[in-house]
PDB file of N, CA and C in Angstrom:
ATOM      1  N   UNK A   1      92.221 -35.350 -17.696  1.00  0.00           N
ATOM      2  CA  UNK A   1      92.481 -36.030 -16.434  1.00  0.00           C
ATOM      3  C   UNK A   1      91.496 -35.575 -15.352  1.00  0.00           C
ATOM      4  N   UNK A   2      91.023 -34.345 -15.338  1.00  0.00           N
ATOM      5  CA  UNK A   2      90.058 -33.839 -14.174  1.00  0.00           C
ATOM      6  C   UNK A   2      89.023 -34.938 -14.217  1.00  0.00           C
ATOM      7  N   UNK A   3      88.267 -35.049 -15.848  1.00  0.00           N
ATOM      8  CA  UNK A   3      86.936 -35.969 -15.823  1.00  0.00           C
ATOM      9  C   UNK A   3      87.017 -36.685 -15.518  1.00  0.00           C
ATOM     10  N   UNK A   4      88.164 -37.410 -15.297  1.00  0.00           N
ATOM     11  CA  UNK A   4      88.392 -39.063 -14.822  1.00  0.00           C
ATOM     12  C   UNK A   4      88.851 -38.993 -13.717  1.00  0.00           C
ATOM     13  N   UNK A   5      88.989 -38.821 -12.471  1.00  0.00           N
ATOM     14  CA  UNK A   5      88.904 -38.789 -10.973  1.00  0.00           C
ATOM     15  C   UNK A   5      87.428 -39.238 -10.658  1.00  0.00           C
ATOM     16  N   UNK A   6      86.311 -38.594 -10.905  1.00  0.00           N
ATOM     17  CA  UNK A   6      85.178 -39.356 -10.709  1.00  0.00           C
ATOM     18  C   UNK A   6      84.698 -40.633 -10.960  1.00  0.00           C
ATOM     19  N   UNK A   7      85.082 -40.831 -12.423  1.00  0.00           N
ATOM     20  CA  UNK A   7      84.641 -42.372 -12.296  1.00  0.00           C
ATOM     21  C   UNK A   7      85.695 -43.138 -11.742  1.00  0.00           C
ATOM     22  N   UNK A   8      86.770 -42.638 -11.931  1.00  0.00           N
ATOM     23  CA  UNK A   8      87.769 -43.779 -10.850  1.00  0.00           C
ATOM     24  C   UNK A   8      87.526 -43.916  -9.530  1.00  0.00           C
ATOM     25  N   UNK A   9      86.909 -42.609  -8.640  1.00  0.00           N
ATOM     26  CA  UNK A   9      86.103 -42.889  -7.391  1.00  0.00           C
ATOM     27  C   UNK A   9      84.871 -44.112  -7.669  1.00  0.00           C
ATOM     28  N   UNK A  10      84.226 -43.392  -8.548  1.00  0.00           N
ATOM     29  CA  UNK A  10      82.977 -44.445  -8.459  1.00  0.00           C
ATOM     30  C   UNK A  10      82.942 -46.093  -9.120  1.00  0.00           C
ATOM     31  N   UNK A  11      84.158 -46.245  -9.534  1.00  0.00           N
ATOM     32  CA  UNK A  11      84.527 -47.500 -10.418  1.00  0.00           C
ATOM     33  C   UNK A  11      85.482 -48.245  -9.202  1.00  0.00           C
ATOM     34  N   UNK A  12      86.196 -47.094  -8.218  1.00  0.00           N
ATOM     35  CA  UNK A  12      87.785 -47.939  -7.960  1.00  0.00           C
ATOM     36  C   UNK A  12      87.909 -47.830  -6.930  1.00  0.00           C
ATOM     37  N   UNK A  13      86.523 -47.066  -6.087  1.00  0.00           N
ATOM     38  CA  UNK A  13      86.925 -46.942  -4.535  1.00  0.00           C
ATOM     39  C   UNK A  13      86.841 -47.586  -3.589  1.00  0.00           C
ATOM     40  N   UNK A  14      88.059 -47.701  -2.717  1.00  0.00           N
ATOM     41  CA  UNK A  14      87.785 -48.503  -1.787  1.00  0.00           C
ATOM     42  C   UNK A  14      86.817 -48.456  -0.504  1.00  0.00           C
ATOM     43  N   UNK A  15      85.978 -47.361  -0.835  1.00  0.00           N
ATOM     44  CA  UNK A  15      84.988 -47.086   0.186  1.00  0.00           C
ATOM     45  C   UNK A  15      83.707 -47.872   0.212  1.00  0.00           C
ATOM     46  N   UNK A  16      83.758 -48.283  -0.947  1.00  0.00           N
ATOM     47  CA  UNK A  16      81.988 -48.717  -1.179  1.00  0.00           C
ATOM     48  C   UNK A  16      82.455 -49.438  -2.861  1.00  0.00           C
ATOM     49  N   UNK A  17      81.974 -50.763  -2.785  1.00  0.00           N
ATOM     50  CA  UNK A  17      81.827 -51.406  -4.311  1.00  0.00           C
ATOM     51  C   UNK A  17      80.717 -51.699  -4.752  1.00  0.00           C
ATOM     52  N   UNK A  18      79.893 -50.766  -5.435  1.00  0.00           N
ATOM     53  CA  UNK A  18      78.826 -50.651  -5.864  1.00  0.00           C
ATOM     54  C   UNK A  18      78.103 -51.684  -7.343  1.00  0.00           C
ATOM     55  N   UNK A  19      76.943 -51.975  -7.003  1.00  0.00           N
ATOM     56  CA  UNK A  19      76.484 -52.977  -8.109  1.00  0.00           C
ATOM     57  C   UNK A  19      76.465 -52.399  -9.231  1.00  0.00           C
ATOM     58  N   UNK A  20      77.044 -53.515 -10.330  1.00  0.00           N
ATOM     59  CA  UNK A  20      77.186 -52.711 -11.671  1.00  0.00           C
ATOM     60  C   UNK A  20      75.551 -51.926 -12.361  1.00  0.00           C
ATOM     61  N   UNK A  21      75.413 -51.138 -12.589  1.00  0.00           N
ATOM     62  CA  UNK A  21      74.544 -50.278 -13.362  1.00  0.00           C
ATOM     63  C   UNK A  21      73.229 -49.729 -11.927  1.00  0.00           C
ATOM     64  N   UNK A  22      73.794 -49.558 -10.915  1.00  0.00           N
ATOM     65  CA  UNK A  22      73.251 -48.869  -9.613  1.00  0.00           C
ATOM     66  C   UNK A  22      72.260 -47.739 -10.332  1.00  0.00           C
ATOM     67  N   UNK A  23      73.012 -46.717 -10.879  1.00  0.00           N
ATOM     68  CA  UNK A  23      72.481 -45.503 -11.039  1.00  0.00           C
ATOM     69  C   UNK A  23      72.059 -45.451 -12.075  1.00  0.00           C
ATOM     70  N   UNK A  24      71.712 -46.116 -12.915  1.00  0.00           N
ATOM     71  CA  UNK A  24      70.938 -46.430 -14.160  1.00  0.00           C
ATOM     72  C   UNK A  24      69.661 -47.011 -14.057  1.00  0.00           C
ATOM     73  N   UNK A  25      69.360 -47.549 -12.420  1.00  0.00           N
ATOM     74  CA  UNK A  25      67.703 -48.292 -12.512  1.00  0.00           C
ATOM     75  C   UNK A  25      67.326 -47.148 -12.059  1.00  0.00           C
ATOM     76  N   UNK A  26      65.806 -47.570 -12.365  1.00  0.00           N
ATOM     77  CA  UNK A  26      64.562 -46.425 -12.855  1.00  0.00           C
ATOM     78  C   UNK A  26      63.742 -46.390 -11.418  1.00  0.00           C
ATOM     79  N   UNK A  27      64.105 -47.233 -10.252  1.00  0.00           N
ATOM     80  CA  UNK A  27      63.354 -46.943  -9.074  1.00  0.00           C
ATOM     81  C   UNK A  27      64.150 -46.710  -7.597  1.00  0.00           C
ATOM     82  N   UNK A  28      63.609 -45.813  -7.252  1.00  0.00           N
ATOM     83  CA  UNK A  28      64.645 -45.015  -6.194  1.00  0.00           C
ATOM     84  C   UNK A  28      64.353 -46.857  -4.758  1.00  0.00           C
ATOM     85  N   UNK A  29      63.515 -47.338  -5.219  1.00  0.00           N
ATOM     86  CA  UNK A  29      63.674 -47.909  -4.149  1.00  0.00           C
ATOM     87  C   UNK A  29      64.717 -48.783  -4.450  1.00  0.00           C
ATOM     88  N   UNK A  30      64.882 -49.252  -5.552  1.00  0.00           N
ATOM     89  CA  UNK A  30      65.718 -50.151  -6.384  1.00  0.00           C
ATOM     90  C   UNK A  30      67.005 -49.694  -5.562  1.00  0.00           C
ATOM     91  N   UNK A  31      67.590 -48.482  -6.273  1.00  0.00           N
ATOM     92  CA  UNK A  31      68.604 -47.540  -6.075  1.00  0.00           C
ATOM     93  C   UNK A  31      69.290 -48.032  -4.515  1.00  0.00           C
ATOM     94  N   UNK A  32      67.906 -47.820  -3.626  1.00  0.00           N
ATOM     95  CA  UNK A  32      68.441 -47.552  -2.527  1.00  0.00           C
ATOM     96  C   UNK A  32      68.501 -48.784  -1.907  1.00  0.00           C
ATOM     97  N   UNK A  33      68.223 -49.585  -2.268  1.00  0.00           N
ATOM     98  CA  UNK A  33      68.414 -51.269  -1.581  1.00  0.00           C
ATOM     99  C   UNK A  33      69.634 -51.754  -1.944  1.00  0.00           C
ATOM    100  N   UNK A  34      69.990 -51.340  -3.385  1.00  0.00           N
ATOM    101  CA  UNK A  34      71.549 -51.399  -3.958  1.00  0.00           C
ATOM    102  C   UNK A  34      72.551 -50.948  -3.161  1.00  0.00           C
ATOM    103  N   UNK A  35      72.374 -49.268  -3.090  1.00  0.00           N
ATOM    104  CA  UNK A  35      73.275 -48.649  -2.309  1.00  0.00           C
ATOM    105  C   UNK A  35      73.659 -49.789  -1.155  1.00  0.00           C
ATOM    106  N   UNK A  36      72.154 -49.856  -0.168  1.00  0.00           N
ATOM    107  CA  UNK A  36      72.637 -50.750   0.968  1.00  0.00           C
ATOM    108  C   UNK A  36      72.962 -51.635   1.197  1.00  0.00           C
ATOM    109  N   UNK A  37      72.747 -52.456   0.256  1.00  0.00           N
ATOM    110  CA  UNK A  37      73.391 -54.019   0.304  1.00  0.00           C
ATOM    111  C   UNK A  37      75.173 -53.253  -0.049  1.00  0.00           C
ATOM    112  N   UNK A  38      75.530 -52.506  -1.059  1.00  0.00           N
ATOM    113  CA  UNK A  38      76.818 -52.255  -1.019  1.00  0.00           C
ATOM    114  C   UNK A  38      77.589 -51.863   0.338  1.00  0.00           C
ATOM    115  N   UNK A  39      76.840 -51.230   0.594  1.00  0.00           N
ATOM    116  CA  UNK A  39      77.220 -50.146   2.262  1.00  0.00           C
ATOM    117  C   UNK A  39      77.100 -51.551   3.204  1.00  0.00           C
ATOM    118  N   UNK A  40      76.595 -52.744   3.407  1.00  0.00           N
ATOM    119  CA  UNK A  40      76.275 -53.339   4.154  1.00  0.00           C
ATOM    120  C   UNK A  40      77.435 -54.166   3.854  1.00  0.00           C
ATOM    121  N   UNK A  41      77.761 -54.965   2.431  1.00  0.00           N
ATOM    122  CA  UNK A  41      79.243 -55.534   2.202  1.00  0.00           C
ATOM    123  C   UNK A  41      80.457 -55.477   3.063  1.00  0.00           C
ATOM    124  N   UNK A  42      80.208 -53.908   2.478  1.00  0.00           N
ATOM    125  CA  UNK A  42      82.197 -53.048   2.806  1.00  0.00           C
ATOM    126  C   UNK A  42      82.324 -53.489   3.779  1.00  0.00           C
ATOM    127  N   UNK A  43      83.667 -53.769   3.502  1.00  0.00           N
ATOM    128  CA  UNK A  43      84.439 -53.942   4.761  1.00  0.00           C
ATOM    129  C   UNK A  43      85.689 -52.844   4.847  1.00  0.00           C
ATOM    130  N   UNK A  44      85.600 -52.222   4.541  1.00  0.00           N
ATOM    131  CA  UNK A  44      86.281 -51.132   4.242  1.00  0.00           C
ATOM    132  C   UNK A  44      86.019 -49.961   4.710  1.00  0.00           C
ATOM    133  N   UNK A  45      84.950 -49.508   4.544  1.00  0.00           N
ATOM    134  CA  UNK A  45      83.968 -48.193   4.991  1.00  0.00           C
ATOM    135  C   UNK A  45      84.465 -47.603   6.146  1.00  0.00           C
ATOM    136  N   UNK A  46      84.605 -46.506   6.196  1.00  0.00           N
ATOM    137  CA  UNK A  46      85.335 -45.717   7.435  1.00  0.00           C
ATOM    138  C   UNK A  46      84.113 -44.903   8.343  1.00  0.00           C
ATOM    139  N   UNK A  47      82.786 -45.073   7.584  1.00  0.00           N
ATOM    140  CA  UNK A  47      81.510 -44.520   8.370  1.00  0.00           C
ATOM    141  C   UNK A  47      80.592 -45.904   8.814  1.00  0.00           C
ATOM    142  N   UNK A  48      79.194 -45.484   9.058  1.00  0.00           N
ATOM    143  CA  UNK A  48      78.234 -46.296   9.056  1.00  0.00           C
ATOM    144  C   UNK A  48      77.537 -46.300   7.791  1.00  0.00           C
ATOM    145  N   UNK A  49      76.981 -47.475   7.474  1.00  0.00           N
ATOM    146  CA  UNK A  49      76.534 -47.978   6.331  1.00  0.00           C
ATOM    147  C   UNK A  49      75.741 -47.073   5.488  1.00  0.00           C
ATOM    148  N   UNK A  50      74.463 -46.310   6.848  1.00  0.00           N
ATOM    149  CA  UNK A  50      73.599 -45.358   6.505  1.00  0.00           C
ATOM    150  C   UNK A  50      75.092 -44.634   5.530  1.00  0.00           C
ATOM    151  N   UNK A  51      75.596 -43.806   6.157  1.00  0.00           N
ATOM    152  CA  UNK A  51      76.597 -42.382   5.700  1.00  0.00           C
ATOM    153  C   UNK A  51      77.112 -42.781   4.177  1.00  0.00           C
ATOM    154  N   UNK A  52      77.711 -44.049   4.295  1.00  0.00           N
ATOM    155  CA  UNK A  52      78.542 -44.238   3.114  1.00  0.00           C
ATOM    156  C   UNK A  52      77.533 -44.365   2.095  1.00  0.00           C
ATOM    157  N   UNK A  53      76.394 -45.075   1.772  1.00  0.00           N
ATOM    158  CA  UNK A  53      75.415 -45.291   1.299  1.00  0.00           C
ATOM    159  C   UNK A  53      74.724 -43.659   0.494  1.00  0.00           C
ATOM    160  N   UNK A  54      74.841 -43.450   1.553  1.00  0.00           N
ATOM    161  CA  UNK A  54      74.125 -41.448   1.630  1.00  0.00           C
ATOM    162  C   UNK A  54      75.215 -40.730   0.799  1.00  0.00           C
ATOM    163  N   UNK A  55      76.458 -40.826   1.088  1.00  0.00           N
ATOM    164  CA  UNK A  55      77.491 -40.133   0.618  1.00  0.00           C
ATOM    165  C   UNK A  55      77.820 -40.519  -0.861  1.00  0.00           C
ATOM    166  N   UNK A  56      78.005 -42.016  -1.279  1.00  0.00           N
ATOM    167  CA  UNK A  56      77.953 -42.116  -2.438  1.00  0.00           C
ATOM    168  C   UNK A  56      77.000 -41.873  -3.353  1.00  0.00           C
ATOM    169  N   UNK A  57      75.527 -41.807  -2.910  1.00  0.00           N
ATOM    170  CA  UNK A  57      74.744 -40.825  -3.659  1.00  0.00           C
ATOM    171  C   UNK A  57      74.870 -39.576  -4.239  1.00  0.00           C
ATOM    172  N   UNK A  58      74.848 -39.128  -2.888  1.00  0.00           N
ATOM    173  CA  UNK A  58      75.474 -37.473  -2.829  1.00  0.00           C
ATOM    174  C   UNK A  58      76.628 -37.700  -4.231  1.00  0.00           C
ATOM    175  N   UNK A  59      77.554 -37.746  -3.795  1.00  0.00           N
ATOM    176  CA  UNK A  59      78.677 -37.573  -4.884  1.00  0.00           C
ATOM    177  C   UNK A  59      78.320 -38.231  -6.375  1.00  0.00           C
ATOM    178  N   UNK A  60      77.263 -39.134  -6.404  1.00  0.00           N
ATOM    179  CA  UNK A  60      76.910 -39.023  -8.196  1.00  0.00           C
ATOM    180  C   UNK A  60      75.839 -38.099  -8.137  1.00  0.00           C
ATOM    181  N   UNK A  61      75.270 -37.866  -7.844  1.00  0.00           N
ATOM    182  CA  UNK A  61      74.211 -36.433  -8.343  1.00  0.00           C
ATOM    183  C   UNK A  61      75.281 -35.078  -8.186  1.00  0.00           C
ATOM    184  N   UNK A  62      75.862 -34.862  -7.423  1.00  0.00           N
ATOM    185  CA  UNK A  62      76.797 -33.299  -7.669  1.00  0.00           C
ATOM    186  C   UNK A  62      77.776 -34.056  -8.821  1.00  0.00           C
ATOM    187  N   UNK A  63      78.475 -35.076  -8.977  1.00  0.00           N
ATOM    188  CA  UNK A  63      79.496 -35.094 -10.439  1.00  0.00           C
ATOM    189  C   UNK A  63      78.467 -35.152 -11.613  1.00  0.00           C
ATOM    190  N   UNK A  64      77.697 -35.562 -11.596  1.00  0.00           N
ATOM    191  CA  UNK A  64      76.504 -35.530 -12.730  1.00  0.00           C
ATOM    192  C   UNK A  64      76.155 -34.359 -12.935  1.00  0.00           C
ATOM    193  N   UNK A  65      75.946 -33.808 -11.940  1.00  0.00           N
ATOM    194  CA  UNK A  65      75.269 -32.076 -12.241  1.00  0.00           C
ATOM    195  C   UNK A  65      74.842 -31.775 -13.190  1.00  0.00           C
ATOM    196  N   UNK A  66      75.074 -31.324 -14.370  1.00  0.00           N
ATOM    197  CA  UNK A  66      74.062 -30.625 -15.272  1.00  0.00           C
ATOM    198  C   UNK A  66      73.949 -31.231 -16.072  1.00  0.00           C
ATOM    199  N   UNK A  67      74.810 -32.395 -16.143  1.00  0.00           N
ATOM    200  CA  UNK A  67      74.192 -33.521 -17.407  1.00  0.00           C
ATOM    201  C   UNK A  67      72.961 -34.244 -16.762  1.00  0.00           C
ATOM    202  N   UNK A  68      72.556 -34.567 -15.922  1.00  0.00           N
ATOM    203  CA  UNK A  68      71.523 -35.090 -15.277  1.00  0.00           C
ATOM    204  C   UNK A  68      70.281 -34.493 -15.463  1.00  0.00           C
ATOM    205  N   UNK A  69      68.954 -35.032 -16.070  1.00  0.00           N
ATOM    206  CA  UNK A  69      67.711 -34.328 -16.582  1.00  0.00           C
ATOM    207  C   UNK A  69      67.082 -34.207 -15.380  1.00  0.00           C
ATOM    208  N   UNK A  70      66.161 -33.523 -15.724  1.00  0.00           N
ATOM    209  CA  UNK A  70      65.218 -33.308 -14.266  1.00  0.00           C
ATOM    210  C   UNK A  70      64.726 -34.302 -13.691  1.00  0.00           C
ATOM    211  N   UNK A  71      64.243 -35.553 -14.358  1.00  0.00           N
ATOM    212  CA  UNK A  71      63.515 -36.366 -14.158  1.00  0.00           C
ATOM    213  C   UNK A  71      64.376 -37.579 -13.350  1.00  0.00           C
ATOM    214  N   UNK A  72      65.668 -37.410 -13.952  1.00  0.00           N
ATOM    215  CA  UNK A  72      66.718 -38.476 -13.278  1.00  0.00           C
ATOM    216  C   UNK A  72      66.890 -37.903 -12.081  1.00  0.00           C
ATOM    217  N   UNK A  73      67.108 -36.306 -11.930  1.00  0.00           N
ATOM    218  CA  UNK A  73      67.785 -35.946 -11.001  1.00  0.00           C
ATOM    219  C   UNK A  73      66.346 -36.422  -9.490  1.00  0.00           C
ATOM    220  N   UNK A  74      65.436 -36.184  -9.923  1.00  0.00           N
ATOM    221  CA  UNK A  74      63.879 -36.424  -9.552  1.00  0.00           C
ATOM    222  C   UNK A  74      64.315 -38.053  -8.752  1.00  0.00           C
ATOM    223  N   UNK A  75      64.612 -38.633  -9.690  1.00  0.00           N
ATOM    224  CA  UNK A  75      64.318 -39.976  -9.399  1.00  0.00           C
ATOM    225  C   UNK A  75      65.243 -40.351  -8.231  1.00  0.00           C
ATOM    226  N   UNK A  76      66.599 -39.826  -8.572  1.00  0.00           N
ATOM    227  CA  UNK A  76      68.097 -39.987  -6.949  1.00  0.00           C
ATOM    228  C   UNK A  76      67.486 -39.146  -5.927  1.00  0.00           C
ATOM    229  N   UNK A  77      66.734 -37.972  -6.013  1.00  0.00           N
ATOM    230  CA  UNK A  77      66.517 -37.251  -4.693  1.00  0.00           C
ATOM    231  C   UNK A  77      65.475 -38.184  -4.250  1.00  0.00           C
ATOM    232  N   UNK A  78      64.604 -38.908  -4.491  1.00  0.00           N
ATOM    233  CA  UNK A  78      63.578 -39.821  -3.806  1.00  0.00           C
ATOM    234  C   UNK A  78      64.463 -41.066  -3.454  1.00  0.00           C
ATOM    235  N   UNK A  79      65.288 -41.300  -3.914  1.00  0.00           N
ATOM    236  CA  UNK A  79      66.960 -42.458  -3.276  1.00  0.00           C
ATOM    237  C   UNK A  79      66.891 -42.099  -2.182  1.00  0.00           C
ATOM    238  N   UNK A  80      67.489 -40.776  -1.803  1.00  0.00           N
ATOM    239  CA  UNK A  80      67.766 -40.318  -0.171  1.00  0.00           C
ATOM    240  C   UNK A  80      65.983 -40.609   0.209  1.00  0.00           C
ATOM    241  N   UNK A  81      65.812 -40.375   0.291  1.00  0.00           N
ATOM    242  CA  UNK A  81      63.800 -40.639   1.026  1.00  0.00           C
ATOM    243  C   UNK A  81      64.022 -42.240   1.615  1.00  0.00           C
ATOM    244  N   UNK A  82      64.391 -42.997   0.600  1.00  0.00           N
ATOM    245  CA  UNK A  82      64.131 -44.671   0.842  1.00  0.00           C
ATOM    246  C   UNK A  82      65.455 -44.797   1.451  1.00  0.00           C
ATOM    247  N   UNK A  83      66.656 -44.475   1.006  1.00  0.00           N
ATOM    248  CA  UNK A  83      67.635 -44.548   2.353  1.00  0.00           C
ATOM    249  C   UNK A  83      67.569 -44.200   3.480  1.00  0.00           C
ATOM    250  N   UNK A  84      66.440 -43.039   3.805  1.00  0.00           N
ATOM    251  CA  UNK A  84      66.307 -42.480   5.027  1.00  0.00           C
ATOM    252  C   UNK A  84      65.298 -44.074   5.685  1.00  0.00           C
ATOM    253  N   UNK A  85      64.265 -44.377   4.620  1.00  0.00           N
ATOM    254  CA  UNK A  85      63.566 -45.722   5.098  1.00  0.00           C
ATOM    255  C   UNK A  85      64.420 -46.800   5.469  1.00  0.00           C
ATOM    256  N   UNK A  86      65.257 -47.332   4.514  1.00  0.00           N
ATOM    257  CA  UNK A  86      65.159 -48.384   4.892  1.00  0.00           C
ATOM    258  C   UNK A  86      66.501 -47.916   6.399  1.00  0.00           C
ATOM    259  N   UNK A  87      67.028 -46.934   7.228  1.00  0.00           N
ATOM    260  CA  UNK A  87      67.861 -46.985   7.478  1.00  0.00           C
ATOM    261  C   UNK A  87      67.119 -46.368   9.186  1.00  0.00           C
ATOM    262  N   UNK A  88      65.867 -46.289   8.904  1.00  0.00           N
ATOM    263  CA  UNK A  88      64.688 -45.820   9.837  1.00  0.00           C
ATOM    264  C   UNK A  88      65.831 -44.265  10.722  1.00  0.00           C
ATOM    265  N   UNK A  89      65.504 -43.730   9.581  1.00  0.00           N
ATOM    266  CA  UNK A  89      66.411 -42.625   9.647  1.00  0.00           C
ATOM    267  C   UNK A  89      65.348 -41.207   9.518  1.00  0.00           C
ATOM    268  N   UNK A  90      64.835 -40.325  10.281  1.00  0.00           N
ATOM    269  CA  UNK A  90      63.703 -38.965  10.052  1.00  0.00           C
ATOM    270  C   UNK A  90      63.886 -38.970   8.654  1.00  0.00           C
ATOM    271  N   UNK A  91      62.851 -39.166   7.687  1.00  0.00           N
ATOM    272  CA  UNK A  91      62.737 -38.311   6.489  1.00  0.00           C
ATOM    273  C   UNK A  91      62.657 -36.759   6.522  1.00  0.00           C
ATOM    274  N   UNK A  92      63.238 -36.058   5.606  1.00  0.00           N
ATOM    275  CA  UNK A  92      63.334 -35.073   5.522  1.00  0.00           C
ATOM    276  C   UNK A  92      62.299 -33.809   5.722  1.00  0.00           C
ATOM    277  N   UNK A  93      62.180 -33.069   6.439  1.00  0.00           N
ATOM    278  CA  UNK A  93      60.938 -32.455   6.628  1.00  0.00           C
ATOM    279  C   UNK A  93      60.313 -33.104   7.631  1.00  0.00           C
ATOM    280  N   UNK A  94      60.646 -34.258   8.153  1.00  0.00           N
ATOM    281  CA  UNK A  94      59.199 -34.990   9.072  1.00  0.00           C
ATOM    282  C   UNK A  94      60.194 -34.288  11.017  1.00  0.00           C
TER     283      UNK A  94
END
Protein backbone atom coordinates (compact mmCIF):
# COMPACT_ATOMS: atom_id res chain seq x y z
CA UNK A 1 0.00 0.00 0.00
CA UNK A 2 2.91 2.61 0.68
CA UNK A 3 3.98 2.14 -3.28
CA UNK A 4 0.69 3.00 -4.36
CA UNK A 5 -0.04 6.50 -2.82
CA UNK A 6 2.25 7.86 -5.51
CA UNK A 7 0.83 6.81 -8.47
CA UNK A 8 -2.59 7.45 -7.15
CA UNK A 9 -1.28 11.13 -6.63
CA UNK A 10 0.09 11.15 -10.02
CA UNK A 11 -2.81 9.16 -11.80
CA UNK A 12 -5.82 10.63 -9.42
CA UNK A 13 -5.01 14.04 -8.33
CA UNK A 14 -7.07 16.58 -8.20
CA UNK A 15 -4.37 19.10 -8.40
CA UNK A 16 -3.10 18.81 -11.84
CA UNK A 17 -4.35 16.15 -14.74
CA UNK A 18 -1.45 15.43 -16.48
CA UNK A 19 -1.00 14.19 -20.25
CA UNK A 20 -0.82 10.57 -20.55
CA UNK A 21 2.97 9.45 -20.88
CA UNK A 22 4.33 13.25 -19.67
CA UNK A 23 7.36 11.76 -18.07
CA UNK A 24 8.29 9.31 -20.54
CA UNK A 25 9.15 11.98 -23.50
CA UNK A 26 12.73 12.35 -24.20
CA UNK A 27 12.73 16.35 -24.34
CA UNK A 28 12.68 18.53 -21.36
CA UNK A 29 11.15 21.06 -23.54
CA UNK A 30 8.47 18.58 -24.49
CA UNK A 31 8.09 17.79 -20.68
CA UNK A 32 7.70 21.22 -19.86
CA UNK A 33 5.08 22.52 -22.34
CA UNK A 34 3.06 19.38 -21.10
CA UNK A 35 3.43 20.18 -17.56
CA UNK A 36 2.01 23.71 -18.64
CA UNK A 37 -0.65 23.20 -20.73
CA UNK A 38 -1.76 20.79 -17.64
CA UNK A 39 -1.09 23.59 -14.97
CA UNK A 40 -2.83 25.99 -17.40
CA UNK A 41 -6.18 23.51 -17.66
CA UNK A 42 -6.73 23.00 -13.82
CA UNK A 43 -9.24 24.33 -12.55
CA UNK A 44 -8.61 23.02 -9.48
CA UNK A 45 -5.05 24.09 -8.58
CA UNK A 46 -4.72 25.78 -5.26
CA UNK A 47 -1.27 27.63 -6.54
CA UNK A 48 -0.19 29.39 -9.72
CA UNK A 49 0.29 27.44 -12.74
CA UNK A 50 4.16 28.16 -12.62
CA UNK A 51 4.11 26.24 -8.77
CA UNK A 52 1.81 23.42 -9.59
CA UNK A 53 3.63 22.68 -12.81
CA UNK A 54 7.10 22.96 -10.72
CA UNK A 55 5.69 20.91 -7.91
CA UNK A 56 4.45 18.07 -9.88
CA UNK A 57 7.82 17.68 -11.27
CA UNK A 58 9.44 17.92 -8.14
CA UNK A 59 7.34 15.06 -6.75
CA UNK A 60 8.11 12.55 -9.79
CA UNK A 61 11.83 12.91 -9.63
CA UNK A 62 11.97 12.50 -5.54
CA UNK A 63 9.20 9.28 -5.89
CA UNK A 64 11.40 7.98 -8.69
CA UNK A 65 14.55 8.44 -6.81
CA UNK A 66 16.84 5.74 -7.31
CA UNK A 67 15.09 3.97 -9.91
CA UNK A 68 15.67 6.91 -12.17
CA UNK A 69 19.13 6.66 -14.36
CA UNK A 70 21.30 9.47 -14.57
CA UNK A 71 20.46 10.37 -17.84
CA UNK A 72 16.59 10.52 -17.14
CA UNK A 73 17.20 12.13 -14.02
CA UNK A 74 19.50 14.66 -16.44
CA UNK A 75 16.77 15.05 -18.72
CA UNK A 76 13.67 16.32 -15.71
CA UNK A 77 16.34 18.64 -14.10
CA UNK A 78 16.62 20.58 -17.59
CA UNK A 79 12.31 20.40 -17.26
CA UNK A 80 12.73 22.92 -14.37
CA UNK A 81 15.22 25.21 -16.78
CA UNK A 82 12.29 25.36 -19.57
CA UNK A 83 9.62 25.80 -16.87
CA UNK A 84 11.60 28.51 -15.49
CA UNK A 85 11.39 29.68 -19.56
CA UNK A 86 8.47 29.31 -20.57
CA UNK A 87 7.09 30.87 -17.16
CA UNK A 88 9.84 33.90 -17.68
CA UNK A 89 10.77 32.90 -14.31
CA UNK A 90 15.14 33.68 -13.22
CA UNK A 91 16.79 30.48 -14.30
CA UNK A 92 18.68 29.06 -11.81
CA UNK A 93 22.02 30.52 -11.11
CA UNK A 94 21.23 33.60 -13.41
Amino acid sequence: MAKMWSKNVTELSRALDLEKGVFTLMSPKSIAKSLARSAEKSKRKKTSAFQSAMSMLNFYINRAGPNLSSSRKAILEKTKEELRKIYGKPLKGS
